[in-house]
Protein backbone atom coordinates (compact mmCIF):
# COMPACT_ATOMS: atom_id res chain seq x y z
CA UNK A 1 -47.06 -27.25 13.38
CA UNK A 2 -48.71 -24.29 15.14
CA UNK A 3 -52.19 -23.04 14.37
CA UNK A 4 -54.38 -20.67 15.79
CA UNK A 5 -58.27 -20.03 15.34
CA UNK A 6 -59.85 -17.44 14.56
CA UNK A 7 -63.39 -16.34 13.01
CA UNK A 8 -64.71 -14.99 10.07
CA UNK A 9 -65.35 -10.70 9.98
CA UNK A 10 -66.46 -8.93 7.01
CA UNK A 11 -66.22 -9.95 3.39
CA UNK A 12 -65.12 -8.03 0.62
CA UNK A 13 -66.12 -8.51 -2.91
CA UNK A 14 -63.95 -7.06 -5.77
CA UNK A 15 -64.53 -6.68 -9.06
CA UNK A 16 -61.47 -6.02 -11.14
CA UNK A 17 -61.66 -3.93 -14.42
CA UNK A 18 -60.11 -4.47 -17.67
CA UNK A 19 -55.91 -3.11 -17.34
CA UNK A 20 -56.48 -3.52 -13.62
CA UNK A 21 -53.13 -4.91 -11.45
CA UNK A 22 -54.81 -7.38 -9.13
CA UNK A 23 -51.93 -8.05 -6.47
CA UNK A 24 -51.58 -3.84 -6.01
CA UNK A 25 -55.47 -3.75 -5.89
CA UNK A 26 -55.92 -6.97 -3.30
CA UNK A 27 -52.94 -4.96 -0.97
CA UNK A 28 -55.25 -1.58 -1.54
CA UNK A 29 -58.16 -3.06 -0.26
CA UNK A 30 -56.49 -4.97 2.78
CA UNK A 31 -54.90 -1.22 3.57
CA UNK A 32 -58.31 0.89 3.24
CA UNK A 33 -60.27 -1.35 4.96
CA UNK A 34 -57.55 -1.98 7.75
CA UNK A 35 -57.54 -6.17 7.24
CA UNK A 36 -55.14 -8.10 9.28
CA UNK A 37 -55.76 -11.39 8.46
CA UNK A 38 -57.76 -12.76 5.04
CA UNK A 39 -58.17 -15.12 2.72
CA UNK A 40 -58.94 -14.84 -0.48
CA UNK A 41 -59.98 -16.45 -3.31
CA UNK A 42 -60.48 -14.42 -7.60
CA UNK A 43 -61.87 -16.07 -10.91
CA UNK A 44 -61.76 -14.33 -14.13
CA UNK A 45 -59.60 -13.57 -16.49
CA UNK A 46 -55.56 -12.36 -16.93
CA UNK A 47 -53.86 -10.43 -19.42
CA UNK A 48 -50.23 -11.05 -17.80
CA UNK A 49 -48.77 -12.06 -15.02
CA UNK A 50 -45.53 -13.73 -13.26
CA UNK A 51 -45.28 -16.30 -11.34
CA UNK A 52 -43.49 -19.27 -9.67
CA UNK A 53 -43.44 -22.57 -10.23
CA UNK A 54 -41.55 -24.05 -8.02
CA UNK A 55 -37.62 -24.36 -6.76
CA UNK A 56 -35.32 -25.07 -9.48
CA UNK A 57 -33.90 -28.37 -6.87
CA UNK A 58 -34.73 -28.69 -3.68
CA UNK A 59 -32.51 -26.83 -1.13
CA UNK A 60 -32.14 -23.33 0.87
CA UNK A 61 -32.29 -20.91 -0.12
CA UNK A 62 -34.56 -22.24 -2.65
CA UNK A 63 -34.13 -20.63 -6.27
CA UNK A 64 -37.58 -19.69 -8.01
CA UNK A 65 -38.55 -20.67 -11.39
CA UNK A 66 -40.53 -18.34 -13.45
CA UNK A 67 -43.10 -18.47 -15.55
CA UNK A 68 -45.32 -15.86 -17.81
CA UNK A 69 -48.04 -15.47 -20.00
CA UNK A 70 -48.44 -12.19 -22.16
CA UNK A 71 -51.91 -12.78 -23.48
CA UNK A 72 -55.08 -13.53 -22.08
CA UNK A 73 -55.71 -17.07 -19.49
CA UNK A 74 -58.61 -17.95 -17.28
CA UNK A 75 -57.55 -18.20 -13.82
CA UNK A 76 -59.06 -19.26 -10.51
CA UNK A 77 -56.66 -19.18 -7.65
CA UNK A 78 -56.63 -18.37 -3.99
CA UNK A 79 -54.50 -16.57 -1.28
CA UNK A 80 -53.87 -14.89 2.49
CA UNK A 81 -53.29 -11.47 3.43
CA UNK A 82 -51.26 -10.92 6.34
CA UNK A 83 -48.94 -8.06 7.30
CA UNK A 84 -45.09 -7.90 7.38
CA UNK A 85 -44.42 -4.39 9.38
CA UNK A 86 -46.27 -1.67 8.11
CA UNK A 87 -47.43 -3.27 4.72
CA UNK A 88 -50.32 -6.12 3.64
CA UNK A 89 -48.58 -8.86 1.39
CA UNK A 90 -50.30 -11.13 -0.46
CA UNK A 91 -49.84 -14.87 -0.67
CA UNK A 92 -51.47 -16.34 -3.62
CA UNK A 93 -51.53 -19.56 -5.63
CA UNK A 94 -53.57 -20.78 -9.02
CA UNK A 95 -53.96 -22.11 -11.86
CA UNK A 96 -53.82 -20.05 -15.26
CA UNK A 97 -55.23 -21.82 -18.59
CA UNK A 98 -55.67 -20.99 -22.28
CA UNK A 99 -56.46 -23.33 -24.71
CA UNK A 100 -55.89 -27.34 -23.92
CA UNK A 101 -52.80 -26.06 -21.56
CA UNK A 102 -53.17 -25.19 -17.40
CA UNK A 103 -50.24 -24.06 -15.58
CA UNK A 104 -49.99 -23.51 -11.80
CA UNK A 105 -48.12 -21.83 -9.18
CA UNK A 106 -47.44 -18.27 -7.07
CA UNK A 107 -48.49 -15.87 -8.65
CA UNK A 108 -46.07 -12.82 -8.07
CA UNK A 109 -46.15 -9.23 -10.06
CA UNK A 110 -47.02 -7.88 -13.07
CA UNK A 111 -50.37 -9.17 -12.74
CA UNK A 112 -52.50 -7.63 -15.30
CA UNK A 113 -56.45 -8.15 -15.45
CA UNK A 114 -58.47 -9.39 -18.73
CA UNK A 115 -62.21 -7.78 -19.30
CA UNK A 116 -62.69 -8.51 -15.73
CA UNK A 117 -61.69 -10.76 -12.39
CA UNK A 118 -63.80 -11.32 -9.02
CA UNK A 119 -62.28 -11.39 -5.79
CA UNK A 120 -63.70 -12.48 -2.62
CA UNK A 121 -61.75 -11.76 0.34
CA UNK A 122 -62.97 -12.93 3.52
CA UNK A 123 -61.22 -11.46 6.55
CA UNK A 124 -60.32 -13.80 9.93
CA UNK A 125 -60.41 -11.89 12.85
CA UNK A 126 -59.20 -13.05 16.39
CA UNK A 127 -55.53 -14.02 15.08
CA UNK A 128 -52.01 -13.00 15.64
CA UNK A 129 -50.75 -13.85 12.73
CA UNK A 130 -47.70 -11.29 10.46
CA UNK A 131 -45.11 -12.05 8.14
CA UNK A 132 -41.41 -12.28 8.46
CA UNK A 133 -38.52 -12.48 7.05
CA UNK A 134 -37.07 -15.95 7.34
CA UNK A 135 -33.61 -15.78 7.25
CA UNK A 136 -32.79 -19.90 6.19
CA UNK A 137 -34.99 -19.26 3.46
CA UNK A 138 -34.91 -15.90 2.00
CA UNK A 139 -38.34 -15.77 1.90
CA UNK A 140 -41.33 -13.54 3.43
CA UNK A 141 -43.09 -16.91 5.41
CA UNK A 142 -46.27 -16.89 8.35
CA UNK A 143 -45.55 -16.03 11.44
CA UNK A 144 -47.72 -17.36 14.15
């Protein structure tokens, strides 16, 4: 394990419209303002969306499986925001309901907003903290 500590800096609140693609917007904001390091957390509502939920077996390099939903779900979830090179990329996991059924997991692209989602990003200042390209993996992990 390695950890490092850090404190809290500004925070951000976000309101996402109707249409809106949350994942582009979250990187936007994280760009404009010039965040490093964040967490996040949103609650509202999602027209569409991909995401992952989990490997198909255990192993490297571990092989996603998707899911989607094409109509509207609650969601709350939560994330980071660190940078890999020049870019903010977004980390974020939740749980997406409709009806009697919940799902979980990554949430990835095509991200769509419902009437509206909130987003509170909370930004950690004093860490050196990027991500990188693992290569056992295939994946885009933390880097501290």
């Amino acid at each position: 394990m390695k950890y490092q500590v850090g404190k809290p800096g500004r925070v951000v609140i976000a309101r996402f419209g109707d249409g809106d693609d949350v994942l582009a917007g979250l990187v936007e904001i994280a760009r404009k303002e010039e965040i490093r390091a964040a967490q996040f957390q949103v609650v509202g509502g999602l027209r569409r969306g991909r995401y992952v939920v989990g490997p198909a077996k255990e192993g490297m390099p571990p092989v996603p499986v998707w899911r989607e939903f094409t109509e509207a779900h609650e969601v709350v979830a939560n994330g980071t925001i660190f940078w890999q090179g020049e870019e903010p990329k977004i980390h974020c996991h939740g749980a997406y309901g409709r009806g009697g059924e919940v799902s979980a997991g990554c949430l990835r692209d095509g991200v769509e907003t419902f009437l509206v989602l909130e987003a509170v990003i909370t930004e950690i200042i004093g860490v050196e903290a990027t991500r990188e390209l693992d290569p056992v993996s295939g994946m885009v992990l933390l880097k501290l």
